[in-house]
N, C-alpha and C. Protein backbone atom coordinates (compact mmCIF):
# COMPACT_ATOMS: atom_id res chain seq x y z
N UNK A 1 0.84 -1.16 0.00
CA UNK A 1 0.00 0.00 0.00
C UNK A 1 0.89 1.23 0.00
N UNK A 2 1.07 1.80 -0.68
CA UNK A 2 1.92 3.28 -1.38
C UNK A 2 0.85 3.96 -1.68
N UNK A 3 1.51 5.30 -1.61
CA UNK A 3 1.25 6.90 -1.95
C UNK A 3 2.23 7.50 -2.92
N UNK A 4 2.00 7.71 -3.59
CA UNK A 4 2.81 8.05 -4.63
C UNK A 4 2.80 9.53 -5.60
N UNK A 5 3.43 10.56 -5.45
CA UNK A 5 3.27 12.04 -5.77
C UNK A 5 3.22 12.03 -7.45
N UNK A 6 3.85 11.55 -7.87
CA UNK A 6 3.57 11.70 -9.46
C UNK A 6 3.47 10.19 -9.93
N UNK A 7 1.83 10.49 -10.62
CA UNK A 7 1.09 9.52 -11.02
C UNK A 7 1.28 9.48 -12.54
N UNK A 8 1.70 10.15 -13.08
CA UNK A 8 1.43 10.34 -14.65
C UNK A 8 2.55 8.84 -14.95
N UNK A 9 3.52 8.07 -14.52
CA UNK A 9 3.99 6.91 -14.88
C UNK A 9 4.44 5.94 -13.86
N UNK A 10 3.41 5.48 -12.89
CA UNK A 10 3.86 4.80 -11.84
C UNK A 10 4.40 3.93 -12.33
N UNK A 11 5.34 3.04 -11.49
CA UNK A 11 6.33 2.28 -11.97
C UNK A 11 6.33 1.88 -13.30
N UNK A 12 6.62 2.68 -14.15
CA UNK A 12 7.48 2.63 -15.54
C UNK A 12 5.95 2.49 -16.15
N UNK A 13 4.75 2.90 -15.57
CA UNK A 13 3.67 3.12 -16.61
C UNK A 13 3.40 4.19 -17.53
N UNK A 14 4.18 3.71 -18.65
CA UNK A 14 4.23 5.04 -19.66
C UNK A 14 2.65 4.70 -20.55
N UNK A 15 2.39 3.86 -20.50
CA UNK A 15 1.10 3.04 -21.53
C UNK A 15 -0.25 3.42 -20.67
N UNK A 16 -1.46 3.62 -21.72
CA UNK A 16 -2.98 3.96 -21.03
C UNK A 16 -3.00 2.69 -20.36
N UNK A 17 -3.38 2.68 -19.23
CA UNK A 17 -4.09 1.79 -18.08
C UNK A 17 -4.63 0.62 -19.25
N UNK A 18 -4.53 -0.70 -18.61
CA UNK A 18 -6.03 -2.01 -19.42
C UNK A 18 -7.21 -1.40 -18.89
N UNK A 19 -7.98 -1.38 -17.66
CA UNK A 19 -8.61 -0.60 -17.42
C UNK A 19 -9.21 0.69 -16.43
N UNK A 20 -9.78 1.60 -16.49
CA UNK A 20 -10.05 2.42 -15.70
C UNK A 20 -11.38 2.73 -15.85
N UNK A 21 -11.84 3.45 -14.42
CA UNK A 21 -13.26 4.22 -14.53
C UNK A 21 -12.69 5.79 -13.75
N UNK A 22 -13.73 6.36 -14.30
CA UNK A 22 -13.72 8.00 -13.60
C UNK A 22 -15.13 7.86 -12.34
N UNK A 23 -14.35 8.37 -11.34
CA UNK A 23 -15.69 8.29 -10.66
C UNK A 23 -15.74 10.36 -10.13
N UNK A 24 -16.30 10.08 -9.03
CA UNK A 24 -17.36 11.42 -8.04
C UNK A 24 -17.28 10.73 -6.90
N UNK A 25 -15.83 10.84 -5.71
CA UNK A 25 -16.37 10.60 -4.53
C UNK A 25 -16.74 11.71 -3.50
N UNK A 26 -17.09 11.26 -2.85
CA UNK A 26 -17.64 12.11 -1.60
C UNK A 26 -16.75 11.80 -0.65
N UNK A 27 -15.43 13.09 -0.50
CA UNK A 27 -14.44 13.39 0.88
C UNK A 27 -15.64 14.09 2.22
N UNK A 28 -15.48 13.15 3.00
CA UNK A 28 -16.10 13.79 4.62
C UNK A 28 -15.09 14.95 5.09
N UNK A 29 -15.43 15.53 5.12
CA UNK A 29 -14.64 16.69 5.32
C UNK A 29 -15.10 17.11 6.84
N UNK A 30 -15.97 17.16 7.04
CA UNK A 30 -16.44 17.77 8.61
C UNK A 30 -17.47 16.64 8.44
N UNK A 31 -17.98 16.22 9.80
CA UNK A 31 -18.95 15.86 10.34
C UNK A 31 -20.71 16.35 9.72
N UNK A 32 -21.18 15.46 8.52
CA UNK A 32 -22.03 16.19 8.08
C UNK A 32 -22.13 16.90 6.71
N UNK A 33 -20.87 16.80 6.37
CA UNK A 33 -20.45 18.18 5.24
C UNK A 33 -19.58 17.35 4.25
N UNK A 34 -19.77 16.62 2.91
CA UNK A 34 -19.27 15.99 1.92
C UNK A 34 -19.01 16.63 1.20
N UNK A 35 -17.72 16.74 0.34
CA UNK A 35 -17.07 17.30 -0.82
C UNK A 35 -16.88 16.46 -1.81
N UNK A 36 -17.28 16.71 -2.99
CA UNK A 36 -16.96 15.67 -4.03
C UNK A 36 -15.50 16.45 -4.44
N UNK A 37 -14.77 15.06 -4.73
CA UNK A 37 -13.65 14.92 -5.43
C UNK A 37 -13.64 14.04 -6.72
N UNK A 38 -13.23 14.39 -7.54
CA UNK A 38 -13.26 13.54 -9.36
C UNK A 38 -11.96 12.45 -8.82
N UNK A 39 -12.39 11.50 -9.08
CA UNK A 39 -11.18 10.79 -8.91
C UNK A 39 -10.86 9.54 -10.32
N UNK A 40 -10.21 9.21 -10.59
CA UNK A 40 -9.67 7.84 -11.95
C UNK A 40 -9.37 6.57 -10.76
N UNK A 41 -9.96 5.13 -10.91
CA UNK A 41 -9.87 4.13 -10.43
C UNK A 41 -8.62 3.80 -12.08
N UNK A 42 -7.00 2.91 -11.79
CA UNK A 42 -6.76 2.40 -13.08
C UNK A 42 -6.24 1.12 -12.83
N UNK A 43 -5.67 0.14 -13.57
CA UNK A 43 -5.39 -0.90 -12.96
C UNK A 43 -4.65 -1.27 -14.41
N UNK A 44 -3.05 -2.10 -14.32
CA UNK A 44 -2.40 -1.86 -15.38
C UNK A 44 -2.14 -3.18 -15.21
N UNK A 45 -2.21 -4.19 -16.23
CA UNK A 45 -1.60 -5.39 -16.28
C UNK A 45 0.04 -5.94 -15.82
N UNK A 46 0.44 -4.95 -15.94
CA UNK A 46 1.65 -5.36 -16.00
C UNK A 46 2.32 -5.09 -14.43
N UNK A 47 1.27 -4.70 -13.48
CA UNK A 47 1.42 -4.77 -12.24
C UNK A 47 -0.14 -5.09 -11.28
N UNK A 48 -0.21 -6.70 -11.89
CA UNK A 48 -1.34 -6.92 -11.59
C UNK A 48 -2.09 -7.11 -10.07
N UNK A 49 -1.47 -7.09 -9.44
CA UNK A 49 -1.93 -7.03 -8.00
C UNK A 49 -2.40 -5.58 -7.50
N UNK A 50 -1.97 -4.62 -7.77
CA UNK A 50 -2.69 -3.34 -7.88
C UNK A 50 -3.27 -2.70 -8.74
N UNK A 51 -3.99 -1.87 -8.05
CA UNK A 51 -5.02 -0.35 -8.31
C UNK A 51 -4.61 0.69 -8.01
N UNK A 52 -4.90 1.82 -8.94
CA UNK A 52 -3.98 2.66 -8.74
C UNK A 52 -5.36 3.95 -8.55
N UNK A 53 -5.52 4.84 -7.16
CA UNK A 53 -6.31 5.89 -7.50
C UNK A 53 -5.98 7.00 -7.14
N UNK A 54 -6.16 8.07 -8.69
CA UNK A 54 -5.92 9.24 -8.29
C UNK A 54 -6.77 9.93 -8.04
N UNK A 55 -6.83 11.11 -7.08
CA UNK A 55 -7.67 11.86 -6.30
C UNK A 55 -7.05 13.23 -7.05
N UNK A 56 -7.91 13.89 -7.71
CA UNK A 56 -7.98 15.23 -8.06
C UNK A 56 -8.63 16.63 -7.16
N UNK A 57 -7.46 16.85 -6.30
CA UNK A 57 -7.54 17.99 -5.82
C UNK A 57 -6.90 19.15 -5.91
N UNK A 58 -7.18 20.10 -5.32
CA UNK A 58 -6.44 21.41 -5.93
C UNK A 58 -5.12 21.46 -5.69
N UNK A 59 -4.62 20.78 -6.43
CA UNK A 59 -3.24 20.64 -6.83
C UNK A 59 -2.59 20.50 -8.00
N UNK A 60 -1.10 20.40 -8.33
CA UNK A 60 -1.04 20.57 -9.67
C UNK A 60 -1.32 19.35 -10.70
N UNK A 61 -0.76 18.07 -9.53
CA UNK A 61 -1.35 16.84 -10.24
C UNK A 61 -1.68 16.07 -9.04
N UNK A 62 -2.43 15.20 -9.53
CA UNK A 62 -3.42 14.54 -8.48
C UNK A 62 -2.56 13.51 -7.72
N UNK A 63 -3.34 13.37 -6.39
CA UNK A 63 -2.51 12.50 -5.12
C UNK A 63 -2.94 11.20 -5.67
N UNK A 64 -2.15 10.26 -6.20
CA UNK A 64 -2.25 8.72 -6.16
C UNK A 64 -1.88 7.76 -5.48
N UNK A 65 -2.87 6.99 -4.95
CA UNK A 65 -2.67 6.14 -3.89
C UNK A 65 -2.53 4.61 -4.55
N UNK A 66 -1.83 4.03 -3.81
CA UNK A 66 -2.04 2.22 -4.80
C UNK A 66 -2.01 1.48 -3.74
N UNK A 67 -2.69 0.36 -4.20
CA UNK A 67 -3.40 -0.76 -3.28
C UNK A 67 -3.55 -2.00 -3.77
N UNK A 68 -4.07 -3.26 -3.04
CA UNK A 68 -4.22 -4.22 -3.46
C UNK A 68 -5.21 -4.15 -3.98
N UNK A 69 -5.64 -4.85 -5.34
CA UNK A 69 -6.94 -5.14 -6.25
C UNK A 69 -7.53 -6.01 -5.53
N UNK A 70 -7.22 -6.86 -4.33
CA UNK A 70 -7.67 -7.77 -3.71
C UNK A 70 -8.59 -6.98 -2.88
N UNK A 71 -7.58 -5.95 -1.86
CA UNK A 71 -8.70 -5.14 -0.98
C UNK A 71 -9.73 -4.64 -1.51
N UNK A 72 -9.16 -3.99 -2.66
CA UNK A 72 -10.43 -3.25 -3.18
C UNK A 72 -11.90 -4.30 -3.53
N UNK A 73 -11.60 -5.27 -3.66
CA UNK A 73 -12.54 -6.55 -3.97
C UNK A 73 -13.48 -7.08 -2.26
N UNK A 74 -12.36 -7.20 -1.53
CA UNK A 74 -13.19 -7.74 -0.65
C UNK A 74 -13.98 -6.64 0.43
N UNK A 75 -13.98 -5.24 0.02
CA UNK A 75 -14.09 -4.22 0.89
C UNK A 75 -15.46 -3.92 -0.06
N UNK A 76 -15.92 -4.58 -1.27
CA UNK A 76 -17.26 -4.44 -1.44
C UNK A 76 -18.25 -4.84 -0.09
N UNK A 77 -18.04 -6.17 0.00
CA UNK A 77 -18.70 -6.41 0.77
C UNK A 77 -19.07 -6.54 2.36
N UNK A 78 -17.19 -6.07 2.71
CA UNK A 78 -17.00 -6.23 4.32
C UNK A 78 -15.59 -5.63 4.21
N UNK A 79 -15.17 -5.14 5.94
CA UNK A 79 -13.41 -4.34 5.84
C UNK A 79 -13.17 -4.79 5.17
N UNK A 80 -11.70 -4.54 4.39
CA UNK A 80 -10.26 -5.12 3.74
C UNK A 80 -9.75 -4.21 4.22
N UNK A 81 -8.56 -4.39 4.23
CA UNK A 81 -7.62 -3.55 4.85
C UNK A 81 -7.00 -3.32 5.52
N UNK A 82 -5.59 -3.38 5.93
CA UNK A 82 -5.68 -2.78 7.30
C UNK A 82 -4.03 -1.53 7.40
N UNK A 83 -3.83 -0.73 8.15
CA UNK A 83 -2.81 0.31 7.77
C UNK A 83 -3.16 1.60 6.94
N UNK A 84 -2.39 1.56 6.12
CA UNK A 84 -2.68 3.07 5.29
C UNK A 84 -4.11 3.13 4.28
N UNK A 85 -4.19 1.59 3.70
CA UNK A 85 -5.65 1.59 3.57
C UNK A 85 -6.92 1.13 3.42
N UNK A 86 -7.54 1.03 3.91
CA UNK A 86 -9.06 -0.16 4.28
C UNK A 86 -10.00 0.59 3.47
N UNK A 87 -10.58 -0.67 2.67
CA UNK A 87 -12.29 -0.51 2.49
C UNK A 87 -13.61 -1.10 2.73
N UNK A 88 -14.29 -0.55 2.87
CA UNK A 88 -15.28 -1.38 3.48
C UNK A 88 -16.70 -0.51 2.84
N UNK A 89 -17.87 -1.74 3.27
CA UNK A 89 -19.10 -1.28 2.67
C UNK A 89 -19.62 0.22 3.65
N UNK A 90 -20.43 1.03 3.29
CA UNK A 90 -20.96 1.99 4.24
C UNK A 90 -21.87 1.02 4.80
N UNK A 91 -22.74 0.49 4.58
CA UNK A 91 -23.58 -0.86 5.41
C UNK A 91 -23.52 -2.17 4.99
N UNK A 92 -23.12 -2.81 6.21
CA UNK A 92 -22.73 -4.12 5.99
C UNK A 92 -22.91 -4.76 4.98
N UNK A 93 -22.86 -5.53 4.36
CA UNK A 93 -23.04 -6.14 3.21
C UNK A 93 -23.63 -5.59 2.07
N UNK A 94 -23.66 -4.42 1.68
CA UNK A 94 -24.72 -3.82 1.04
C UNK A 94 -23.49 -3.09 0.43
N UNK A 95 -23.08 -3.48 -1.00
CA UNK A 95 -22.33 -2.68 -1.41
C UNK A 95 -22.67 -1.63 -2.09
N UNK A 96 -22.88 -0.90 -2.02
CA UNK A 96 -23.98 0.05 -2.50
C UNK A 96 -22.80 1.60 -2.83
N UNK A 97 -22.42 1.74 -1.70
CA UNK A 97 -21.51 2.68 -1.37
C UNK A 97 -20.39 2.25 -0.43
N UNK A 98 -19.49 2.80 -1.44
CA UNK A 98 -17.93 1.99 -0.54
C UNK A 98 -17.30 3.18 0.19
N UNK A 99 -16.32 2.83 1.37
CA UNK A 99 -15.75 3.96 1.86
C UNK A 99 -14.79 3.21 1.55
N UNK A 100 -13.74 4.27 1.43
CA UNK A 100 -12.09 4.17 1.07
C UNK A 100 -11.42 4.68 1.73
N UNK A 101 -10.74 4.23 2.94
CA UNK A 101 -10.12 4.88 4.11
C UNK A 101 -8.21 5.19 3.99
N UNK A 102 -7.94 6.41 3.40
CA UNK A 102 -6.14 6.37 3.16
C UNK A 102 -5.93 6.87 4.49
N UNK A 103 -5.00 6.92 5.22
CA UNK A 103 -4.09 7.34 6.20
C UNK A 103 -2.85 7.32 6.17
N UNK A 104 -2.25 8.34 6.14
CA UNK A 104 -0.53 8.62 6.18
C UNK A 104 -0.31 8.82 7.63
N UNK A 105 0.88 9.61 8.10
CA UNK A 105 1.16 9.74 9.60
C UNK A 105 0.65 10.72 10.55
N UNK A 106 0.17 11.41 9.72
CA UNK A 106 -0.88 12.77 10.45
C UNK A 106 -2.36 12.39 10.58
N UNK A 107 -2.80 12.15 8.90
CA UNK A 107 -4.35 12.45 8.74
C UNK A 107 -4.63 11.12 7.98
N UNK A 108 -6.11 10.86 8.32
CA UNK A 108 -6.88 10.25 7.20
C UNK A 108 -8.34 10.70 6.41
N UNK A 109 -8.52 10.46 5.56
CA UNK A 109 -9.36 10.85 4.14
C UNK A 109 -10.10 9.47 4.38
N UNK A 110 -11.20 9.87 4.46
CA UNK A 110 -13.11 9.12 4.01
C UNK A 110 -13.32 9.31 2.80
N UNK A 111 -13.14 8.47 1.75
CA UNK A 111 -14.15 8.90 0.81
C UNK A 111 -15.11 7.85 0.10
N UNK A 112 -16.39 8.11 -0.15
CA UNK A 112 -17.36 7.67 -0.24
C UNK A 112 -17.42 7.22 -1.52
N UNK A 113 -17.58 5.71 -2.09
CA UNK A 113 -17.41 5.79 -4.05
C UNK A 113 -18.87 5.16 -3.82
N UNK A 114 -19.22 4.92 -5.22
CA UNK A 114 -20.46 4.25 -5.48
C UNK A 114 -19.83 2.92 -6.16
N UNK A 115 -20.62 1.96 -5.42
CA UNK A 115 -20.14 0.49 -5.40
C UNK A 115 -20.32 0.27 -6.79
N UNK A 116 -21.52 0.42 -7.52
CA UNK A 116 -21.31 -0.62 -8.63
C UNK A 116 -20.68 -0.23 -10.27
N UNK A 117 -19.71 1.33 -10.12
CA UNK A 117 -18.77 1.57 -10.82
C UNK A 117 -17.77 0.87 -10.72
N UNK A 118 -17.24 1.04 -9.04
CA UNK A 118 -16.16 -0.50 -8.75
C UNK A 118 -16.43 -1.87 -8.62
N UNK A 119 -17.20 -2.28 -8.64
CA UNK A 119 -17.66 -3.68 -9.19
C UNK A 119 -17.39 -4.17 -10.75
N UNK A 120 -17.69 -2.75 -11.49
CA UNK A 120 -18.02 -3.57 -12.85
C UNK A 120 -16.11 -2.86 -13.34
N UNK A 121 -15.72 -1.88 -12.43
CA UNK A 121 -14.52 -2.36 -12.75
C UNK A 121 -13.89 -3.17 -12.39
N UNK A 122 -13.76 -3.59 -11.31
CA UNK A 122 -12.92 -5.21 -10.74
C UNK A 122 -13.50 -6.39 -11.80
N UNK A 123 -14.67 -6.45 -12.30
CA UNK A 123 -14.78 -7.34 -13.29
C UNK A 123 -14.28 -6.97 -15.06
N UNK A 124 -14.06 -5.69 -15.12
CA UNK A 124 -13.15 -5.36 -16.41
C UNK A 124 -11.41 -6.16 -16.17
N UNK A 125 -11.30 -5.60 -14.41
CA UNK A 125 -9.74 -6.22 -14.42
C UNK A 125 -9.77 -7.58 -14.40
N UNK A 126 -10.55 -8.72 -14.28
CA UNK A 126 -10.61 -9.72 -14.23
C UNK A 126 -10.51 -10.49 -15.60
N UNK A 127 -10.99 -9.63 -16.10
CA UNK A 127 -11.38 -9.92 -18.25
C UNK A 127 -9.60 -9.55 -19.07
N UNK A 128 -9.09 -8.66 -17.66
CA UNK A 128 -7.84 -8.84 -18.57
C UNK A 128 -6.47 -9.87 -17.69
N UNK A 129 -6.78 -9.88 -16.31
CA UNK A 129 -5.46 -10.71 -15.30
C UNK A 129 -7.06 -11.23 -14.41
N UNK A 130 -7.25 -12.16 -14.50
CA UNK A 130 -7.59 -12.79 -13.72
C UNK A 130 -7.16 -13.42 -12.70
N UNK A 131 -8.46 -13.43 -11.12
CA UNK A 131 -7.74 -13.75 -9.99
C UNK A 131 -6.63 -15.02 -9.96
N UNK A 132 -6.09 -14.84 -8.93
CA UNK A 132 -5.04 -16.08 -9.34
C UNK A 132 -3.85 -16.16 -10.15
N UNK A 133 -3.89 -15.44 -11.49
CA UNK A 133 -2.78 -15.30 -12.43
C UNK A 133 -2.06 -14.34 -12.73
N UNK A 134 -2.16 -13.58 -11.16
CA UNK A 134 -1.16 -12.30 -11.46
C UNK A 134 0.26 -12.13 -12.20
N UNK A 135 0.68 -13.68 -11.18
CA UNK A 135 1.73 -14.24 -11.06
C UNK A 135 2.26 -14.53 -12.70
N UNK A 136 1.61 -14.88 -13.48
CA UNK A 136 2.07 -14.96 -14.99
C UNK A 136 1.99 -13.45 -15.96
N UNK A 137 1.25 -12.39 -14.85
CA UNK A 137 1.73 -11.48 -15.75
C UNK A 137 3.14 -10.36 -15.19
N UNK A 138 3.98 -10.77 -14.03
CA UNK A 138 4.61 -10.26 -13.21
C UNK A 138 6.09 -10.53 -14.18
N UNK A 139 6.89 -9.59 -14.52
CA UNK A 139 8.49 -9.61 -14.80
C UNK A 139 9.38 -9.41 -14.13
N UNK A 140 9.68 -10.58 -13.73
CA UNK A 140 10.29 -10.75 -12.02
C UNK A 140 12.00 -10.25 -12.23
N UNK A 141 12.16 -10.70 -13.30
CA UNK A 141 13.85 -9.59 -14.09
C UNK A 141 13.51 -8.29 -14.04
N UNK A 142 12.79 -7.95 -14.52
CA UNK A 142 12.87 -6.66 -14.24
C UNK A 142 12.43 -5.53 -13.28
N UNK A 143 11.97 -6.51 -12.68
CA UNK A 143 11.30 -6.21 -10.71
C UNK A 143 12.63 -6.34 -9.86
N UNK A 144 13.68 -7.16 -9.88
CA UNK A 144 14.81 -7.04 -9.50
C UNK A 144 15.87 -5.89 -10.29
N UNK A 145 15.62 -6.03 -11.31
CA UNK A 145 16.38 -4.47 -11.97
C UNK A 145 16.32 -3.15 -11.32
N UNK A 146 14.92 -2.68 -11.33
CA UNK A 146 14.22 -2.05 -10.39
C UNK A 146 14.89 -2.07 -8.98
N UNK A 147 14.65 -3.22 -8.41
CA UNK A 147 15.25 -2.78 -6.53
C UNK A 147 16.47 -2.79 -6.32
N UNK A 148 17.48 -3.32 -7.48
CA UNK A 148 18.78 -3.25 -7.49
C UNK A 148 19.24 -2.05 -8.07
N UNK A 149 18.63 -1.38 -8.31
CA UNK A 149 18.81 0.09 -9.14
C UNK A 149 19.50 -0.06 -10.52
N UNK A 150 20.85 0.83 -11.13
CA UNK A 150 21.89 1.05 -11.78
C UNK A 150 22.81 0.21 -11.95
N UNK A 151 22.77 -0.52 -10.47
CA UNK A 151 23.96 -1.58 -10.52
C UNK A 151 23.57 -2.97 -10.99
N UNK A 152 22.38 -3.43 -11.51
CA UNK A 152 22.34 -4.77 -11.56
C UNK A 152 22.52 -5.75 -10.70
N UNK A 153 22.58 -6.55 -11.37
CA UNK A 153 22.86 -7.74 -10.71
C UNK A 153 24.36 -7.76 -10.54
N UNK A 154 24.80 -8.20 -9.32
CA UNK A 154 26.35 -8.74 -8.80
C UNK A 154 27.32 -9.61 -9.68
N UNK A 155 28.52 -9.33 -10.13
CA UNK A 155 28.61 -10.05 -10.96
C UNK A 155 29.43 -11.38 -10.09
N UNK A 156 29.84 -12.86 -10.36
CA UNK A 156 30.78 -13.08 -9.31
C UNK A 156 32.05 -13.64 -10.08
C-alpha cells in the first residue's frame, strides 16, 4: 500500500491503463459536510496485483494512492484492509456505497465511491489478469532491476 506524488507513470507506466473508470467521490470533510472529489480508479496489467487511485484535488497533479486489487474486492462487501488503507461497505453487506479509508502519519481521508462503478470495474480487471494469475503477468527480471537500481545484478 503506497502513496505516490507523481502519477502520470507509476512504476514505468508510460502506456494507457487495461482498465479504468472516472468516478465522483464524496471526501467527509467535517462531520455532516461531503465534498466531491473527481477521482480515476486504473489498474495496469503489467502490475497486476494493484489499483492505482488518483484523487484530483487542488493541486497541480493529483494524489495517487495504490493498493491491493484484492482489498479493493473484498471491501465491497466487508473491511479489507488494514494500515494506510481499508475498504469497506458503508452498510454491511450492502455494497452500494464503498468507503475508502487512506491514512498517512498525520491524517486520514473518508471517501465515499459508489459500489457498482467499482464492481463492474474489478470485473473489467478480471477480463484482462484474472484472480489467481497475477503471477504470470509479473516480470520478475525486471522487478529485481528495479530494486537493485543502476547496478544490476552482482557479478561473481
Amino acid at each position: 500500500m503506497t502513496y505516490h506524488d507523481a502519477p502520470d507513470t507509476p512504476r514505468g507506466h508510460a502506456d494507457a491503463p487495461d482498465c479504468a473508470v472516472l468516478l465522483t467521490l464524496q471526501a467527509a470533510a467535517l462531520p455532516g459536510l461531503e465534498v466531491p472529489v473527481l477521482a480515476c480508479l486504473r489498474y495496469h496489467r503489467d502490475d497486476p496485483y494493484a489499483v492505482y487511485l488518483d484523487n484530483h484535488v487542488d493541486l497541480a497533479e493529483p494524489v495517487t494512492w495504490v493498493f491491493g486489487r484484492e482489498i479493493l474486492a473484498a471491501g465491497l462487501y466487508g473491511w479489507a484492509g488494514t494500515g494506510d488503507v481499508s475498504v469497506f461497505p458503508e452498510i454491511v453487506g450492502d455494497p452500494d456505497t464503498v468507503v475508502i479509508a487512506l491514512s498517512d502519519d498525520t491524517t486520514t481521508a473518508l471517501l465515499k465511491a459508489p459500489g457498482l462503478p467499482i464492481a463492474a470495474f474489478l470485473a473489467d480487471t478480471q477480463q484482462v489478469v484474472p484472480y489467481g494469475a497475477e503471477s504470470a503477468h509479473l516480470d520478475i527480471d525486471q522487478l529485481v532491476l528495479q530494486l537493485l537500481g543502476d547496478e544490476g545484478l552482482p557479478t561473481v
